[in-house]
PDB file of N, CA and C in Angstrom:
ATOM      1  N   UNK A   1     -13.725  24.698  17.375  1.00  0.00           N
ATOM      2  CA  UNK A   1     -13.942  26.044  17.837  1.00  0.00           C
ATOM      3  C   UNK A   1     -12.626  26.796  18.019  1.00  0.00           C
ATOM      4  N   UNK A   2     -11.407  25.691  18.373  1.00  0.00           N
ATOM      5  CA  UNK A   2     -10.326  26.803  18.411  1.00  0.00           C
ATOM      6  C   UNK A   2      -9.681  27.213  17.484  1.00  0.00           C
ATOM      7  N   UNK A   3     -10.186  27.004  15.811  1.00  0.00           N
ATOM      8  CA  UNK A   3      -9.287  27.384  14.641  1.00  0.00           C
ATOM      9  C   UNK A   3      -9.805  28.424  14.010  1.00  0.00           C
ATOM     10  N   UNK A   4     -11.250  28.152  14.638  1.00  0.00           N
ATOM     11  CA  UNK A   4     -12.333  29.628  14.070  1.00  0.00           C
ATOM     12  C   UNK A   4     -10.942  30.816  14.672  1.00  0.00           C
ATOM     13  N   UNK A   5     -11.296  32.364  13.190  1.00  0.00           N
ATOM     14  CA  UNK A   5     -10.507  33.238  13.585  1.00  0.00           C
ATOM     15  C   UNK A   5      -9.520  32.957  14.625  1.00  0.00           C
ATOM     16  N   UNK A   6      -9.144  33.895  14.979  1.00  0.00           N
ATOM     17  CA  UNK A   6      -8.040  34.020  16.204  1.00  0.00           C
ATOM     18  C   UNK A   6      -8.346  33.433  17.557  1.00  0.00           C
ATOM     19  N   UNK A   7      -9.113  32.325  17.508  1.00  0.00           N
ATOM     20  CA  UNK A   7      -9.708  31.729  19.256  1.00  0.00           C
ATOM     21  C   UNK A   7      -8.734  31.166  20.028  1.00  0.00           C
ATOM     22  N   UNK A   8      -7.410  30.376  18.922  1.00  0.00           N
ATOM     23  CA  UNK A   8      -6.244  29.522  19.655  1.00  0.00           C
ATOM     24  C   UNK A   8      -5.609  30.940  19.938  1.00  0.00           C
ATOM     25  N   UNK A   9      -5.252  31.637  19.583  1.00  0.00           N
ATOM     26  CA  UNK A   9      -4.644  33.088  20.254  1.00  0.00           C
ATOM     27  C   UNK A   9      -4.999  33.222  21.330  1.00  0.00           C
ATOM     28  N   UNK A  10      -6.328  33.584  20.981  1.00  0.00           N
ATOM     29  CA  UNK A  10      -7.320  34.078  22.526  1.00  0.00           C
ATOM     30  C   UNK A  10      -6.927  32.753  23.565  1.00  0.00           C
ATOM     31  N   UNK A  11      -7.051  31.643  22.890  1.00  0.00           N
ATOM     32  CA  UNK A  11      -7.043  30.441  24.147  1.00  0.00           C
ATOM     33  C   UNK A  11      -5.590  29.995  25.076  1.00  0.00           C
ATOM     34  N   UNK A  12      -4.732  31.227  24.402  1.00  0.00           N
ATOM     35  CA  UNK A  12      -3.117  30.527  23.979  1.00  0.00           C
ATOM     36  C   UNK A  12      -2.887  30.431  25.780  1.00  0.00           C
ATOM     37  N   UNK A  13      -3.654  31.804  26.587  1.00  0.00           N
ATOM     38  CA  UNK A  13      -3.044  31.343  28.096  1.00  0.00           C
ATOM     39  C   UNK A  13      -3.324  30.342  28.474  1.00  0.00           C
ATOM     40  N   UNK A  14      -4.148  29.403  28.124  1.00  0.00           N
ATOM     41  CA  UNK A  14      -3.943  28.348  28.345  1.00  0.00           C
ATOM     42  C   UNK A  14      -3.246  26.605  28.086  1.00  0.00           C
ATOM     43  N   UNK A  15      -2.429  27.172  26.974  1.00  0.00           N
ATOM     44  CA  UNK A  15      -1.730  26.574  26.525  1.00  0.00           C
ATOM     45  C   UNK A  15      -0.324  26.402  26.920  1.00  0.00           C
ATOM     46  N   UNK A  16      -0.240  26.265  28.108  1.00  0.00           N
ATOM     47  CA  UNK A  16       1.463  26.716  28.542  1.00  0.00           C
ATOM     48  C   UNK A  16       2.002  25.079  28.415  1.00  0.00           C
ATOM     49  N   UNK A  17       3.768  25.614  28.952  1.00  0.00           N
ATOM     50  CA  UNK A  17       3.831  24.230  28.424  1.00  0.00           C
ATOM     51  C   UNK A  17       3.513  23.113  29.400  1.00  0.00           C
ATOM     52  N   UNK A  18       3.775  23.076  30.430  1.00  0.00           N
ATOM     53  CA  UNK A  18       3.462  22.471  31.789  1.00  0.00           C
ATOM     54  C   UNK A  18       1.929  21.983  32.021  1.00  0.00           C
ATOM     55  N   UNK A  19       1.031  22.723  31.411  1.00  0.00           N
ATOM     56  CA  UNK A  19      -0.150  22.194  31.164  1.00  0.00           C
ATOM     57  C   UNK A  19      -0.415  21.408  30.134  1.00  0.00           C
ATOM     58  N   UNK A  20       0.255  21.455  29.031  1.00  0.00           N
ATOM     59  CA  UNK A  20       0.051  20.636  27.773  1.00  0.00           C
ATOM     60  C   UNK A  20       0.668  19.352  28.095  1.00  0.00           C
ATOM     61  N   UNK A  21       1.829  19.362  28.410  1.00  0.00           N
ATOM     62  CA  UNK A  21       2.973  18.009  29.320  1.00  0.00           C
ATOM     63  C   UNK A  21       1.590  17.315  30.163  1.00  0.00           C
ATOM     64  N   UNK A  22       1.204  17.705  31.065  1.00  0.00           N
ATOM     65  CA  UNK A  22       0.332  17.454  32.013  1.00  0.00           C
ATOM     66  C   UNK A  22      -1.251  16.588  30.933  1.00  0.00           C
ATOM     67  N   UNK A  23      -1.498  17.706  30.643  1.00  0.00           N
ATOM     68  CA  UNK A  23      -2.933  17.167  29.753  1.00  0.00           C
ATOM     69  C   UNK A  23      -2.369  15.974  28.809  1.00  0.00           C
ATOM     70  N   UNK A  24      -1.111  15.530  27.832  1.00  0.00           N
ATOM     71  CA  UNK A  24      -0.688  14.435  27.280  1.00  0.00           C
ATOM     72  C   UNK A  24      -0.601  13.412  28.486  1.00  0.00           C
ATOM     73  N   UNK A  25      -0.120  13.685  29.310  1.00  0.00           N
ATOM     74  CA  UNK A  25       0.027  12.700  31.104  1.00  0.00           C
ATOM     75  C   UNK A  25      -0.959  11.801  30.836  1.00  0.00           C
ATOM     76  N   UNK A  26      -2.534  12.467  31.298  1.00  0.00           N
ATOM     77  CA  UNK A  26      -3.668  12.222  31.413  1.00  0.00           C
ATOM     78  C   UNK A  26      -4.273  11.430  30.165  1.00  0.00           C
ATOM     79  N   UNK A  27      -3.841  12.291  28.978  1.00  0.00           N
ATOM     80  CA  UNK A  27      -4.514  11.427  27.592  1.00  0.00           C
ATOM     81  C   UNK A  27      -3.963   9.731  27.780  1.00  0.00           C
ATOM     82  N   UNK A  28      -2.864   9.606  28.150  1.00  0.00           N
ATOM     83  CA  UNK A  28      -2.114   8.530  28.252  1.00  0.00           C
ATOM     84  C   UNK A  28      -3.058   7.005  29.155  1.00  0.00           C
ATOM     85  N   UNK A  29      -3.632   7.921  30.081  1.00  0.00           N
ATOM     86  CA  UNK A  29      -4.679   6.837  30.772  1.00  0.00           C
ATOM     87  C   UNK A  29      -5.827   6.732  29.595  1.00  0.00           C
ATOM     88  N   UNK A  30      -6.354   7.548  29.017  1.00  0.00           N
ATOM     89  CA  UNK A  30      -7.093   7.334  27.864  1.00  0.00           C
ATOM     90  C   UNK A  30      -6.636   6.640  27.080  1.00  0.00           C
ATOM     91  N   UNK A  31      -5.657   6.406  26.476  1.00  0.00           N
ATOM     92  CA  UNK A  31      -4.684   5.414  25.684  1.00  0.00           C
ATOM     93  C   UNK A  31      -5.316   4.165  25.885  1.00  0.00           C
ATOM     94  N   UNK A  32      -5.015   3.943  27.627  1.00  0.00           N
ATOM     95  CA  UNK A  32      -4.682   2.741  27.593  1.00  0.00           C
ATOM     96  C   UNK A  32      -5.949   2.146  28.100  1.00  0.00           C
ATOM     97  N   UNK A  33      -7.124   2.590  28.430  1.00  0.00           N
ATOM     98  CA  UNK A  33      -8.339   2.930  28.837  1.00  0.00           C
ATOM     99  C   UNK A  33      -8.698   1.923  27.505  1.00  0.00           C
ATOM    100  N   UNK A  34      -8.532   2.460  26.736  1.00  0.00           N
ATOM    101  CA  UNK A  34      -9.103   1.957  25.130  1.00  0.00           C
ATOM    102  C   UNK A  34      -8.142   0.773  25.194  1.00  0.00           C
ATOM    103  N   UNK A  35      -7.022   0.474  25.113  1.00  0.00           N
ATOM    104  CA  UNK A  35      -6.431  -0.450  24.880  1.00  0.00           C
ATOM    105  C   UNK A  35      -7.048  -1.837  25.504  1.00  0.00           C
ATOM    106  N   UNK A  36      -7.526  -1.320  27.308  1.00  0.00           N
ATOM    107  CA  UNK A  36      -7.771  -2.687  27.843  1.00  0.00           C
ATOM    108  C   UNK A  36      -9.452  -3.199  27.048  1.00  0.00           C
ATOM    109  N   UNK A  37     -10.054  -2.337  26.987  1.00  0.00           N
ATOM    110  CA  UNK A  37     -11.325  -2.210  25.925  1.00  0.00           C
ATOM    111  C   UNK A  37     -11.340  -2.950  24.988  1.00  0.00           C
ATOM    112  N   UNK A  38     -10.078  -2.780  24.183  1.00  0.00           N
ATOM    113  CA  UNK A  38      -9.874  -3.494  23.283  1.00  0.00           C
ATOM    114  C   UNK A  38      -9.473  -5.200  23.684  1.00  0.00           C
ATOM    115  N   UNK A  39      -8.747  -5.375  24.529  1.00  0.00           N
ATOM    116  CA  UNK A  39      -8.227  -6.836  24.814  1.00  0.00           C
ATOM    117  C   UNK A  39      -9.894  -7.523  25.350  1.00  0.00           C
ATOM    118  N   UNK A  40     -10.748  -6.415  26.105  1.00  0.00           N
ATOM    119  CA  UNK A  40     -12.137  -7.213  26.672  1.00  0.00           C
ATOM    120  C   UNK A  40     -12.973  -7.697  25.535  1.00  0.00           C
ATOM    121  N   UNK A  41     -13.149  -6.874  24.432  1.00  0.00           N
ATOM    122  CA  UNK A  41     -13.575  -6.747  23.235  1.00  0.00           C
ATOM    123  C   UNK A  41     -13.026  -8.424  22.234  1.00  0.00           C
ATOM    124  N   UNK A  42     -11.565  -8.326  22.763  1.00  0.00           N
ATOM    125  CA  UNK A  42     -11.338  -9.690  21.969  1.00  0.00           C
ATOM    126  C   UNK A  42     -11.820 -10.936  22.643  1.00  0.00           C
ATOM    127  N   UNK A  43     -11.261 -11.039  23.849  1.00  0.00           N
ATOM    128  CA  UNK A  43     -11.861 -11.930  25.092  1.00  0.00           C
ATOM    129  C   UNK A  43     -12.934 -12.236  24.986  1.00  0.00           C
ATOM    130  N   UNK A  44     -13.998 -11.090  24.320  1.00  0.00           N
ATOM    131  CA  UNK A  44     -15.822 -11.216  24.235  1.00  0.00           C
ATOM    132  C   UNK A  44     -15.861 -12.240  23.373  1.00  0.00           C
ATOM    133  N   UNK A  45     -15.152 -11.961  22.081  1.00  0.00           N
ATOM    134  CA  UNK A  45     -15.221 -12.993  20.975  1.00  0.00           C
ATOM    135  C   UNK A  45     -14.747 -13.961  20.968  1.00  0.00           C
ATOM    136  N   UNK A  46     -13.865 -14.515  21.936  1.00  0.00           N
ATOM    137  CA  UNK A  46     -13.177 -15.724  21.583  1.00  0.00           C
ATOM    138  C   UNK A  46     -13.465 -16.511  22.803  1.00  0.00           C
ATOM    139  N   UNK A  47     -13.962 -16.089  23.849  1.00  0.00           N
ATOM    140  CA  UNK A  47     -14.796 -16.792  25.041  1.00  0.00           C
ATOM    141  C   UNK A  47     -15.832 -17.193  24.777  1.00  0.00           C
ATOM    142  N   UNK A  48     -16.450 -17.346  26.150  1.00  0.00           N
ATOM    143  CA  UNK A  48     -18.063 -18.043  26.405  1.00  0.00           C
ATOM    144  C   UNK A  48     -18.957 -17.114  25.557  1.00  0.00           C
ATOM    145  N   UNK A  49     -19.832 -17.677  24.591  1.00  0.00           N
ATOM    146  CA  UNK A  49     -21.055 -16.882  24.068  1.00  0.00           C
ATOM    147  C   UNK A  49     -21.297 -15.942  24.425  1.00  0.00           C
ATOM    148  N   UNK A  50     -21.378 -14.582  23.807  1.00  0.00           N
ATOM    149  CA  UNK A  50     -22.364 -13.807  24.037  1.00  0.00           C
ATOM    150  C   UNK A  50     -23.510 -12.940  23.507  1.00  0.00           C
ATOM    151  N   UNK A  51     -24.606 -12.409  23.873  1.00  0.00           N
ATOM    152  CA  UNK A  51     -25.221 -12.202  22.489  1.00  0.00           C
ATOM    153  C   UNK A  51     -24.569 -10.907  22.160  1.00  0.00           C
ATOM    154  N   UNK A  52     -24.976 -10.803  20.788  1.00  0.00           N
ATOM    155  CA  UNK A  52     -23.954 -10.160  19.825  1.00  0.00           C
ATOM    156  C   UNK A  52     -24.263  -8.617  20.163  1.00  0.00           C
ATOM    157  N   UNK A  53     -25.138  -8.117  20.823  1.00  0.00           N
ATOM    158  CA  UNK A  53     -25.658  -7.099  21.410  1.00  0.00           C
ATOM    159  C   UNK A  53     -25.088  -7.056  22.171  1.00  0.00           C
ATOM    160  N   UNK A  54     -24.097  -7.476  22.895  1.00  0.00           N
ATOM    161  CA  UNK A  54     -23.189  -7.018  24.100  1.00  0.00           C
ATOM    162  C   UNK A  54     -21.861  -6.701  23.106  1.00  0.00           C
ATOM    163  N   UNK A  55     -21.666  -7.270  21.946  1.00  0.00           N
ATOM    164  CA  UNK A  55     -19.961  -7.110  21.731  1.00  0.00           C
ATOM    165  C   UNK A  55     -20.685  -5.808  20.602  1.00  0.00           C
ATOM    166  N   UNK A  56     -21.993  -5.468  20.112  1.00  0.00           N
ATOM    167  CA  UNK A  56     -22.074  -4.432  19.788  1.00  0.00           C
ATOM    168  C   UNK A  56     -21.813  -2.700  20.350  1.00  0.00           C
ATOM    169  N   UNK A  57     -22.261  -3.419  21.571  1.00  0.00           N
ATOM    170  CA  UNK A  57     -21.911  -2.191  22.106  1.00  0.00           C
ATOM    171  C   UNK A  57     -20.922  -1.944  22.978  1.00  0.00           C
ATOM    172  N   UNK A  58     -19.861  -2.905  23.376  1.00  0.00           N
ATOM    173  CA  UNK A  58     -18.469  -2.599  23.211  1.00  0.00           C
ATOM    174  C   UNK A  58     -17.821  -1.906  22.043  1.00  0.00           C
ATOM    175  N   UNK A  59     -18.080  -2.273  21.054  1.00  0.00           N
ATOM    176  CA  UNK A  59     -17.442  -1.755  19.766  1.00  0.00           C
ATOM    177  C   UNK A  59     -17.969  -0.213  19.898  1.00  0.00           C
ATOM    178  N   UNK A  60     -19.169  -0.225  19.405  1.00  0.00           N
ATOM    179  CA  UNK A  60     -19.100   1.015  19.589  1.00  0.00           C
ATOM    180  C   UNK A  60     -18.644   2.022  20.461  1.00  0.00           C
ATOM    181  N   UNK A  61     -18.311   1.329  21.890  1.00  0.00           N
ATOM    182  CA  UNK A  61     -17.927   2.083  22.880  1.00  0.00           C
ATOM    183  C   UNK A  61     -16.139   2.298  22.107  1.00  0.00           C
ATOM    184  N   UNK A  62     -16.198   1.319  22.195  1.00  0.00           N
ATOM    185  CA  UNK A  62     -14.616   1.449  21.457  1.00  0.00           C
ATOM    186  C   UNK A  62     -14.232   2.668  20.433  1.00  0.00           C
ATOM    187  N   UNK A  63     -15.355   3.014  19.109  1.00  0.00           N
ATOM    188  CA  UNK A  63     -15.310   3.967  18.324  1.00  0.00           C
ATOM    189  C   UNK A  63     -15.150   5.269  18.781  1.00  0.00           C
ATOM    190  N   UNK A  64     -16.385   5.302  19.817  1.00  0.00           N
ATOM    191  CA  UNK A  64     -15.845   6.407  20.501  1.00  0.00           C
ATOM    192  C   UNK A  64     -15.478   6.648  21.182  1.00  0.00           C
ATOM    193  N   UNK A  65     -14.351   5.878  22.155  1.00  0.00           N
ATOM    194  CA  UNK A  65     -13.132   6.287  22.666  1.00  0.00           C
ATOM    195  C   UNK A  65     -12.282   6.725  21.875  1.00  0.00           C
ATOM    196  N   UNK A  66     -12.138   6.144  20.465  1.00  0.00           N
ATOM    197  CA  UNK A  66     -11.086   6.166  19.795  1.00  0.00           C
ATOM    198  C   UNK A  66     -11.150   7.813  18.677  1.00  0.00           C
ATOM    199  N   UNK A  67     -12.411   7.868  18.448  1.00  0.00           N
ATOM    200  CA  UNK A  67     -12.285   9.323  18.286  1.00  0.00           C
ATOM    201  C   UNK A  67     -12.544  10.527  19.252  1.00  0.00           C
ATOM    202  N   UNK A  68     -12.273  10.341  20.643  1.00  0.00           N
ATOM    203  CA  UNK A  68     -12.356  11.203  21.229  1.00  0.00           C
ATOM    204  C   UNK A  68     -10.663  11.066  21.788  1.00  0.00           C
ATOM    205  N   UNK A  69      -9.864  10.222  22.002  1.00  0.00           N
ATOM    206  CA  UNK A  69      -8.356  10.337  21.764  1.00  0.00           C
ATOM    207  C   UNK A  69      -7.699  11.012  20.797  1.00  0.00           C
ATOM    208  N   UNK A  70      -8.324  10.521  19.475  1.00  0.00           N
ATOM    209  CA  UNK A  70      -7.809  11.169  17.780  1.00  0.00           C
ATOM    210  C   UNK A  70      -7.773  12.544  18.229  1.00  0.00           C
ATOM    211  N   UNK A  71      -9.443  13.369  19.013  1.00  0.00           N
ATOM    212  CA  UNK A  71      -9.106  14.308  19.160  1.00  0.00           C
ATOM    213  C   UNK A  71      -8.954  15.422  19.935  1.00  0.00           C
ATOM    214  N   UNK A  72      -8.175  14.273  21.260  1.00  0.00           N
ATOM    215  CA  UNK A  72      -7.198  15.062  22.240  1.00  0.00           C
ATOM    216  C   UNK A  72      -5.990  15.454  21.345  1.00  0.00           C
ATOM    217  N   UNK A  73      -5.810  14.474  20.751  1.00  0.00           N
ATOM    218  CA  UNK A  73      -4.574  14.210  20.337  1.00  0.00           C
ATOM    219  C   UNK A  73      -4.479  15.403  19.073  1.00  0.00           C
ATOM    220  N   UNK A  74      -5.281  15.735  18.314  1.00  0.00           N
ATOM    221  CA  UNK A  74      -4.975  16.843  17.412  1.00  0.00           C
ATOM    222  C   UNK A  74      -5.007  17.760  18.410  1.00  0.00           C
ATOM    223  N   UNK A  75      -5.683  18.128  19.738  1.00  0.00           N
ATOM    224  CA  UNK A  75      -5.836  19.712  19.938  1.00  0.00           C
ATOM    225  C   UNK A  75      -4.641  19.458  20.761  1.00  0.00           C
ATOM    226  N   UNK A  76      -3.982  18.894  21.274  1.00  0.00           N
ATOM    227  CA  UNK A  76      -3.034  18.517  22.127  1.00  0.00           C
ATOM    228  C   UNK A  76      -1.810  19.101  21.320  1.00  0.00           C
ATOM    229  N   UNK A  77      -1.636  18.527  19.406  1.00  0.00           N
ATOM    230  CA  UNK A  77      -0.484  19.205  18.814  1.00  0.00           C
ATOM    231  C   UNK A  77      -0.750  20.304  18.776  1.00  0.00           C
ATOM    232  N   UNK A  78      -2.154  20.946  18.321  1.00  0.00           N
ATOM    233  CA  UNK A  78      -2.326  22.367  17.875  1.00  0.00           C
ATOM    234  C   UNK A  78      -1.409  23.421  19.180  1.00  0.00           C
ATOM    235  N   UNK A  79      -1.679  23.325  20.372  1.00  0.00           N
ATOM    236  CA  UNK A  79      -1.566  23.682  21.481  1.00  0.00           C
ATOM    237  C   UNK A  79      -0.218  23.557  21.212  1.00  0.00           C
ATOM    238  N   UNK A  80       0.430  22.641  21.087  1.00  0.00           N
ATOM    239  CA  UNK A  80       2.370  22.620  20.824  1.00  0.00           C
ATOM    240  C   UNK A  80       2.203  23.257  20.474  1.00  0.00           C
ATOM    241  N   UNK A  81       2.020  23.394  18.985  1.00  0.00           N
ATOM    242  CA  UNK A  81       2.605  24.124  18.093  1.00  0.00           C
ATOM    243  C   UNK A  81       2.628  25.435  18.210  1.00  0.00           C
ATOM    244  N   UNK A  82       1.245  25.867  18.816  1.00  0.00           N
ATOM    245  CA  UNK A  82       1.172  27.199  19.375  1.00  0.00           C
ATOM    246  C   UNK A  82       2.216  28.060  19.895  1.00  0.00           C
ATOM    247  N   UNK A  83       2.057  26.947  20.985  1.00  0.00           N
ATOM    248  CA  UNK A  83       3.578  27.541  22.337  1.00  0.00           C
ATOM    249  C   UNK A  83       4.787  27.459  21.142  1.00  0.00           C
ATOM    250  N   UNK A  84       4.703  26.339  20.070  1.00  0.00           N
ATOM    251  CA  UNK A  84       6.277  26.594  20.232  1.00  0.00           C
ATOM    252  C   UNK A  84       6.518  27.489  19.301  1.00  0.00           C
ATOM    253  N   UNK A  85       5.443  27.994  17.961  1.00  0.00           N
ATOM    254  CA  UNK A  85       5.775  29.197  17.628  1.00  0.00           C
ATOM    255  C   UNK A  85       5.412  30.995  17.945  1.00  0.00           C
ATOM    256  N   UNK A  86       5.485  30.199  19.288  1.00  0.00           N
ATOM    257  CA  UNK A  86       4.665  31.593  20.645  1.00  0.00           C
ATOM    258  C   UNK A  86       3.963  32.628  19.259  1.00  0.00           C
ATOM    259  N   UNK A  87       2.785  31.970  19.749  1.00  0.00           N
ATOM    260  CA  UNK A  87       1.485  32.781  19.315  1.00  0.00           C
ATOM    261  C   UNK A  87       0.780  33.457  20.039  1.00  0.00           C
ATOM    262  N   UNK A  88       0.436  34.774  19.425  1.00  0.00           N
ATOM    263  CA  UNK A  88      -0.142  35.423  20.162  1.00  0.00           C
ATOM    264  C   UNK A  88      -0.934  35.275  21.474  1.00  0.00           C
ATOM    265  N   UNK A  89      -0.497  35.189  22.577  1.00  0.00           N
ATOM    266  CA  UNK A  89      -1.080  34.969  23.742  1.00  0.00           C
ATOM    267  C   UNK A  89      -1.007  34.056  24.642  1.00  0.00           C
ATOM    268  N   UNK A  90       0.146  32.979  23.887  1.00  0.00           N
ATOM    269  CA  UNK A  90       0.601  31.914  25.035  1.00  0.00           C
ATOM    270  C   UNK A  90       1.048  32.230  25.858  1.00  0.00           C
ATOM    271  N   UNK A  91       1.489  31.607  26.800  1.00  0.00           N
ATOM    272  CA  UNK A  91       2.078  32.297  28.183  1.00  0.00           C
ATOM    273  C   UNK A  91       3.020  31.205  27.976  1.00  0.00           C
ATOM    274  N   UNK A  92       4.491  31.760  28.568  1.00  0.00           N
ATOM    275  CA  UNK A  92       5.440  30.458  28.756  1.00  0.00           C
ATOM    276  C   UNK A  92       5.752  30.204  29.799  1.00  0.00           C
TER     277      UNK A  92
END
């Protein structure tokens, strides 16, 4: 929604830089959120039995953590890039 026409413009006051610093902060517990996910995920498989319906839906939980990071993480650059080629309506 923010690449439609001019919306990252329109959205740019909220793009300052102190908030973007801040919102990467936060993605960072998401990072690692997934990461420990991932080590439980291996642990599932290489431990005590389980049925395969439990490490299914770890995984999948896993998928979508991992594309909902992918896309902090793109709107997170868009938002740089914004500020840093002060676009219409960022605030600095």
């Amino acid at each position: 929604m923010l690449v439609e026409n001019d919306a990252l413009g329109s959205a740019g006051v909220y793009f300052r830089p102190g908030k973007i610093i801040q919102a990467a902060r936060i993605s960072a517990s998401g990072v690692r959120a997934f990461e420990v996910t991932a080590d439980y995920r291996s642990e599932l498989r290489a431990g005590r039995p389980h049925p395969d319906q439990t490490i299914r839906r770890v995984a999948l939980r896993l998928a979508d953590m991992a594309t909902r990071i992918e896309a902090v993480r793109a709107l997170l650059g868009r938002a740089a890039q914004a500020v840093d080629d002060k676009t219409a309506g960022c605030a600095e």
